[in-house]
N, C-alpha and C. Protein backbone atom coordinates (compact mmCIF):
# COMPACT_ATOMS: atom_id res chain seq x y z
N UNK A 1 6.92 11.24 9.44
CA UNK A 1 6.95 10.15 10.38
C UNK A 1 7.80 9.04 9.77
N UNK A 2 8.58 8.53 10.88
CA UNK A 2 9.48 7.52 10.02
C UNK A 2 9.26 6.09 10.77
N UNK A 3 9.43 5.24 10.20
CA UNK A 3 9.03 3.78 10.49
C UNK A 3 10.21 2.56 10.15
N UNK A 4 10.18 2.32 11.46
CA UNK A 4 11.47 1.44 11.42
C UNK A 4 10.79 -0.05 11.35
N UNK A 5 10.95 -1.08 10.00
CA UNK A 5 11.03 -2.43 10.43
C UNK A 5 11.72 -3.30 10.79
N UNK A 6 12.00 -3.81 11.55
CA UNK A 6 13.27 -4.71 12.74
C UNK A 6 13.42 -5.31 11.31
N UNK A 7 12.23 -6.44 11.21
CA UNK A 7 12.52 -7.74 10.69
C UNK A 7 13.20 -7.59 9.48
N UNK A 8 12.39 -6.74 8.30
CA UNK A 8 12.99 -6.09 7.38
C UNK A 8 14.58 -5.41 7.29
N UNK A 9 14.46 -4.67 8.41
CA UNK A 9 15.57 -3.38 8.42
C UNK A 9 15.63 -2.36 7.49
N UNK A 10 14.34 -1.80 7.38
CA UNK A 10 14.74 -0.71 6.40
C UNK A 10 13.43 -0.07 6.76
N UNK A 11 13.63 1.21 6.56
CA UNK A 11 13.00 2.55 7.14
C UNK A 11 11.97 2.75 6.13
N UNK A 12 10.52 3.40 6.35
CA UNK A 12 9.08 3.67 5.72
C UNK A 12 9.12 4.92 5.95
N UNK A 13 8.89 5.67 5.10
CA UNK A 13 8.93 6.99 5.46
C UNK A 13 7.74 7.80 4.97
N UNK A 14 7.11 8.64 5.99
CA UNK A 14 5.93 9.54 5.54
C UNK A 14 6.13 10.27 5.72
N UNK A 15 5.36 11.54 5.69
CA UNK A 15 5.57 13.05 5.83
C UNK A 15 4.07 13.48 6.44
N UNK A 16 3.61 14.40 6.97
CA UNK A 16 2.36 14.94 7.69
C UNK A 16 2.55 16.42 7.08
N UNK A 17 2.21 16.47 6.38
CA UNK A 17 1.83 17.72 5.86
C UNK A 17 0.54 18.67 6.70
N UNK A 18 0.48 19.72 7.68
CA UNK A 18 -0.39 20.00 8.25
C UNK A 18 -1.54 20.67 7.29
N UNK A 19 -0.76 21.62 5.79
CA UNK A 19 -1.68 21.95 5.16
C UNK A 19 -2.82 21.43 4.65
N UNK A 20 -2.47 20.18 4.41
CA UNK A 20 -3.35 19.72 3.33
C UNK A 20 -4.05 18.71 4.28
N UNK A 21 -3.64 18.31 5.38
CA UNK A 21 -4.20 17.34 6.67
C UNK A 21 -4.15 16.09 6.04
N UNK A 22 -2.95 15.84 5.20
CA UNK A 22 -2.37 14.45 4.49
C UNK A 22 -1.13 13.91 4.86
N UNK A 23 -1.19 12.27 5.23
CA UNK A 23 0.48 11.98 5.10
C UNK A 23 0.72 11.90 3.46
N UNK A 24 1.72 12.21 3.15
CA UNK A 24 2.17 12.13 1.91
C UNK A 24 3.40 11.43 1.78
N UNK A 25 3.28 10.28 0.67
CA UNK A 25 4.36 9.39 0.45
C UNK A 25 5.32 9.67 -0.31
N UNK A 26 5.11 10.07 -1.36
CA UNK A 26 5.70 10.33 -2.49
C UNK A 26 5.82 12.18 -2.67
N UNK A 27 7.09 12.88 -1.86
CA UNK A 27 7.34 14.15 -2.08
C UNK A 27 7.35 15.01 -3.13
N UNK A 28 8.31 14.12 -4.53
CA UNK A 28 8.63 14.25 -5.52
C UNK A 28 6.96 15.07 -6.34
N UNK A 29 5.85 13.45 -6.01
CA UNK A 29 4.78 14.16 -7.01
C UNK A 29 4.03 14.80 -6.24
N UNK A 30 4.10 14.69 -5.11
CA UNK A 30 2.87 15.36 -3.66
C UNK A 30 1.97 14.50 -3.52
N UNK A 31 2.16 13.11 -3.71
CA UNK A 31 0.96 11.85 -3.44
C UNK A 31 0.86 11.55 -2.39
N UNK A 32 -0.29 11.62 -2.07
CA UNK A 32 -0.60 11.20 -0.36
C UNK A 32 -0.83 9.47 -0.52
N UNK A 33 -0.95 9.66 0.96
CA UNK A 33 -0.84 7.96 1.53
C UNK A 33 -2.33 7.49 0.66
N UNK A 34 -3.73 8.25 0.81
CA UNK A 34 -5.12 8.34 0.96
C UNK A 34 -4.96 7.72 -0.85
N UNK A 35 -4.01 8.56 -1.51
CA UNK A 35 -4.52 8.43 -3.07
C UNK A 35 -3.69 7.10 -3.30
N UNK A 36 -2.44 6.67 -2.66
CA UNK A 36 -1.62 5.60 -2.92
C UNK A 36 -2.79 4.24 -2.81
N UNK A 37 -3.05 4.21 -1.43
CA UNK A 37 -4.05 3.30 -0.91
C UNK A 37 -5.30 3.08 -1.98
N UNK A 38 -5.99 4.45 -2.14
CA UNK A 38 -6.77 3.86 -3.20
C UNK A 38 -6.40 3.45 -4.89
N UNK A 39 -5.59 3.77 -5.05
CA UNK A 39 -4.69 2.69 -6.49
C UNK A 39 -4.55 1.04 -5.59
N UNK A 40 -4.31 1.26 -5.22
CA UNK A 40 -3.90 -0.14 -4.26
C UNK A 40 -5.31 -0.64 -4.25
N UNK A 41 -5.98 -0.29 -3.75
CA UNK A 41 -7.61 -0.92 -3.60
C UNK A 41 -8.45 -1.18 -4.69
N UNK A 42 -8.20 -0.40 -5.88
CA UNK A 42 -8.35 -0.37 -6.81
C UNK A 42 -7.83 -1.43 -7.94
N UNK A 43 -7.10 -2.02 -7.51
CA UNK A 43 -6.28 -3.01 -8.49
C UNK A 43 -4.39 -2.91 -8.59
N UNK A 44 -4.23 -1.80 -8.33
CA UNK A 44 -3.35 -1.92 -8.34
C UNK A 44 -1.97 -2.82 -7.34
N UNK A 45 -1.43 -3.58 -8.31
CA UNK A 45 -0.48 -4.83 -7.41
C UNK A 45 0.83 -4.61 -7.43
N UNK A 46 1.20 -3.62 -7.73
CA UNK A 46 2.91 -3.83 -8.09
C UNK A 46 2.99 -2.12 -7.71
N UNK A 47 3.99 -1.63 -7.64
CA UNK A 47 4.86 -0.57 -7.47
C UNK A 47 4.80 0.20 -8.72
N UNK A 48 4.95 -0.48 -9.72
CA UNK A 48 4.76 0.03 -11.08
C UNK A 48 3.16 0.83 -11.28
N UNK A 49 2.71 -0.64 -11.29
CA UNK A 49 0.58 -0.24 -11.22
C UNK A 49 0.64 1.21 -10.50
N UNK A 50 0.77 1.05 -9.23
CA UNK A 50 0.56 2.37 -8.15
C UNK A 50 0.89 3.75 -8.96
N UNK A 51 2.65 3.91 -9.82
CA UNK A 51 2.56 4.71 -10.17
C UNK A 51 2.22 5.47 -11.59
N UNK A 52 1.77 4.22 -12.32
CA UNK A 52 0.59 4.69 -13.55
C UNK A 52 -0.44 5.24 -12.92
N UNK A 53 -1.00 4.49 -11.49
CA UNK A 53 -2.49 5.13 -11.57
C UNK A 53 -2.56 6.66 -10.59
N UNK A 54 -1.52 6.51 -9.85
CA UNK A 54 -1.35 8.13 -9.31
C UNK A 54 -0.35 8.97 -9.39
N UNK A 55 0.82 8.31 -10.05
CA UNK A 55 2.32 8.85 -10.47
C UNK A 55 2.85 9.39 -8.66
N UNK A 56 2.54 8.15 -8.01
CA UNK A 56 3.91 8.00 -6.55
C UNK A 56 4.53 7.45 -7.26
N UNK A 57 6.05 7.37 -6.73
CA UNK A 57 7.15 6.72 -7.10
C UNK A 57 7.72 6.75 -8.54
N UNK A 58 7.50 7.93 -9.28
CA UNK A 58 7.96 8.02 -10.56
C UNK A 58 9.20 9.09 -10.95
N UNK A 59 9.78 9.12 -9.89
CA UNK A 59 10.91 10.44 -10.41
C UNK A 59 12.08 9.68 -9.13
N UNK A 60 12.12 9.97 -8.08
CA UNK A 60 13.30 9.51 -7.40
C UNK A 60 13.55 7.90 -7.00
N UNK A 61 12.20 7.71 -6.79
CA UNK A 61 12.41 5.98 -5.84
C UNK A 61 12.31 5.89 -4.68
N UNK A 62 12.57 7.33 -3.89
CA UNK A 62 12.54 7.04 -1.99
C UNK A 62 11.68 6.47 -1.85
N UNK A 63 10.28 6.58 -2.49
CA UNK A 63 8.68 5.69 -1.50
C UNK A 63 8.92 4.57 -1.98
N UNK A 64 9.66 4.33 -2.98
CA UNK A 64 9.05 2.76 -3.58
C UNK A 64 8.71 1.82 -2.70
N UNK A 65 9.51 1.57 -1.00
CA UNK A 65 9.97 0.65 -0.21
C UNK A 65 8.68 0.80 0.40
N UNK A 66 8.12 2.27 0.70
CA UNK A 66 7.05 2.34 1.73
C UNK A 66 5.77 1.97 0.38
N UNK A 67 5.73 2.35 -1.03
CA UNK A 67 4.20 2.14 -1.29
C UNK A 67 4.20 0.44 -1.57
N UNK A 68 5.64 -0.27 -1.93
CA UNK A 68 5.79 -1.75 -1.76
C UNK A 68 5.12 -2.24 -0.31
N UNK A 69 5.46 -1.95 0.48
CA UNK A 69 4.88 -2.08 1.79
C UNK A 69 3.60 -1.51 2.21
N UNK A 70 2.90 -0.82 1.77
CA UNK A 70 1.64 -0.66 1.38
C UNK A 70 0.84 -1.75 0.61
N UNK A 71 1.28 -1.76 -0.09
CA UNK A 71 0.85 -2.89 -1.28
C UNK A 71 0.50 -4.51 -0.38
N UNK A 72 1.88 -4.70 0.15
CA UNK A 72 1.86 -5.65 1.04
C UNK A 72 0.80 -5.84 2.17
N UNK A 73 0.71 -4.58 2.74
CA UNK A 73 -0.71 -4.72 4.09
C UNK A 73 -1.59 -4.69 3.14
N UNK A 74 -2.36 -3.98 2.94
CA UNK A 74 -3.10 -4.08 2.20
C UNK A 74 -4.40 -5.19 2.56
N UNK A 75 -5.11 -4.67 3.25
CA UNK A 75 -6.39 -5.71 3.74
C UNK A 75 -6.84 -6.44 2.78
N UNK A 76 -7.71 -5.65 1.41
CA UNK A 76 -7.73 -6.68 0.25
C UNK A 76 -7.31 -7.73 0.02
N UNK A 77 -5.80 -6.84 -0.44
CA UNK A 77 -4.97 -7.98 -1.30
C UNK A 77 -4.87 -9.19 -0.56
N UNK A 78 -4.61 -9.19 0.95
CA UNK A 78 -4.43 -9.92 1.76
C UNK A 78 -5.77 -10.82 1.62
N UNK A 79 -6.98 -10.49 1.77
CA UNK A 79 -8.27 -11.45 1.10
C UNK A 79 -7.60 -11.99 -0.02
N UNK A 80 -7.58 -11.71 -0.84
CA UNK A 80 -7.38 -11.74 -1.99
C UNK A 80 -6.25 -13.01 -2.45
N UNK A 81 -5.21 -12.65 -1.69
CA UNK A 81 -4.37 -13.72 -1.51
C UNK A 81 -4.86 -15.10 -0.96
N UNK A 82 -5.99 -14.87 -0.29
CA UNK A 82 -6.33 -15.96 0.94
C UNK A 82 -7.44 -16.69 0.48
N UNK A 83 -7.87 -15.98 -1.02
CA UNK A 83 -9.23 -16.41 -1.44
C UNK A 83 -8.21 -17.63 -2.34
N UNK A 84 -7.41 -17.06 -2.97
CA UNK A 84 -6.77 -17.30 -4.21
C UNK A 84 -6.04 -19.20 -3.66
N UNK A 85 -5.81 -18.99 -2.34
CA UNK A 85 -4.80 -20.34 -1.76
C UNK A 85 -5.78 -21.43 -0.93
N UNK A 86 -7.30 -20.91 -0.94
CA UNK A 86 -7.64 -21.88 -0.06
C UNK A 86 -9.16 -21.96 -1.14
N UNK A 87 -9.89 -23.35 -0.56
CA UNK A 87 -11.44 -23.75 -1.34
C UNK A 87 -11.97 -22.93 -1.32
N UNK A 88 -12.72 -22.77 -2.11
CA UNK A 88 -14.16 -21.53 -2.51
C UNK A 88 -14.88 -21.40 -1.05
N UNK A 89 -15.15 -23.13 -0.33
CA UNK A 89 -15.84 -22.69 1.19
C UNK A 89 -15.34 -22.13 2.55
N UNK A 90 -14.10 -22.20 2.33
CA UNK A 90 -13.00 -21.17 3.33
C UNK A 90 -12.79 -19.85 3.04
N UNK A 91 -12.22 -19.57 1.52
CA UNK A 91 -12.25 -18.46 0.96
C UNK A 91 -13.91 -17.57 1.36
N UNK A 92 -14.95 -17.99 1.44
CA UNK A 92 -15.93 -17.21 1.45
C UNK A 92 -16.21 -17.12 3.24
N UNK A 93 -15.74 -17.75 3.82
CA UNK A 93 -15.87 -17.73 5.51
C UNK A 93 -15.21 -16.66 6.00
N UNK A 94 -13.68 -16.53 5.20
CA UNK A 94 -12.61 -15.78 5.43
C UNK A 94 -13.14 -14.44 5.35
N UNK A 95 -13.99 -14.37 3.89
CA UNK A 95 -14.56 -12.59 3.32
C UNK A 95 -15.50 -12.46 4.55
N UNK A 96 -16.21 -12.91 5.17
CA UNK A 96 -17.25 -12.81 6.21
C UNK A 96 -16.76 -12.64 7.62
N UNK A 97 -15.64 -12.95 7.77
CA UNK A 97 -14.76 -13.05 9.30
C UNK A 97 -15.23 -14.20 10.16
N UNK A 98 -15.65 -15.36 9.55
CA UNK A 98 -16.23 -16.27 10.41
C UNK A 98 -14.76 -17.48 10.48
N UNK A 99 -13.42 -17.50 9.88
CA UNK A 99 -12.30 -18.11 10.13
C UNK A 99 -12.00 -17.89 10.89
């Protein structure tokens, strides 16, 4: 599956593997979206992190753009970011969905 961002301009690319009933990001090592995401949830913040903790993006570079962009959505991080820029009593409204 390929994914076009306007704003960006540059293409995300997955794969649907029917065998394994995985999108997979990273061809090179056979890393699915499922194992990327959880490095990502896990701590991992950078492109680099991601591929110490599951080895995506360590031989060619094609995913880098899509697990960077992963990284980026990223519901967490996105808390995380939001805890980090606003008071402890917003930040905790925000984790609750009451903003």
């Amino acid at each position: 599956m390929i994914f076009i961002n306007p704003v960006e301009n540059y293409l995300i690319m997955t794969f649907n593997i029917p065998s394994i009933g995985a999108m997979v990001v990273c061809l090179c090592e056979g890393v699915s979206e499922k194992r990327v995401q959880r490095a990502i949830e896990q701590g991992a913040s950078s492109r680099r992190q991601v591929t110490e903790a599951c080895g995506a993006g360590g031989v060619c570079g094609g995913c880098h753009t899509t697990i960077v962009e992963m990284i980026r959505q990223c519901p967490r991080r996105r808390m995380a970011a939001a805890s980090a820029s606003s008071s402890p009593a917003e930040a905790s409204s925000l984790a609750i969905g009451i903003a």
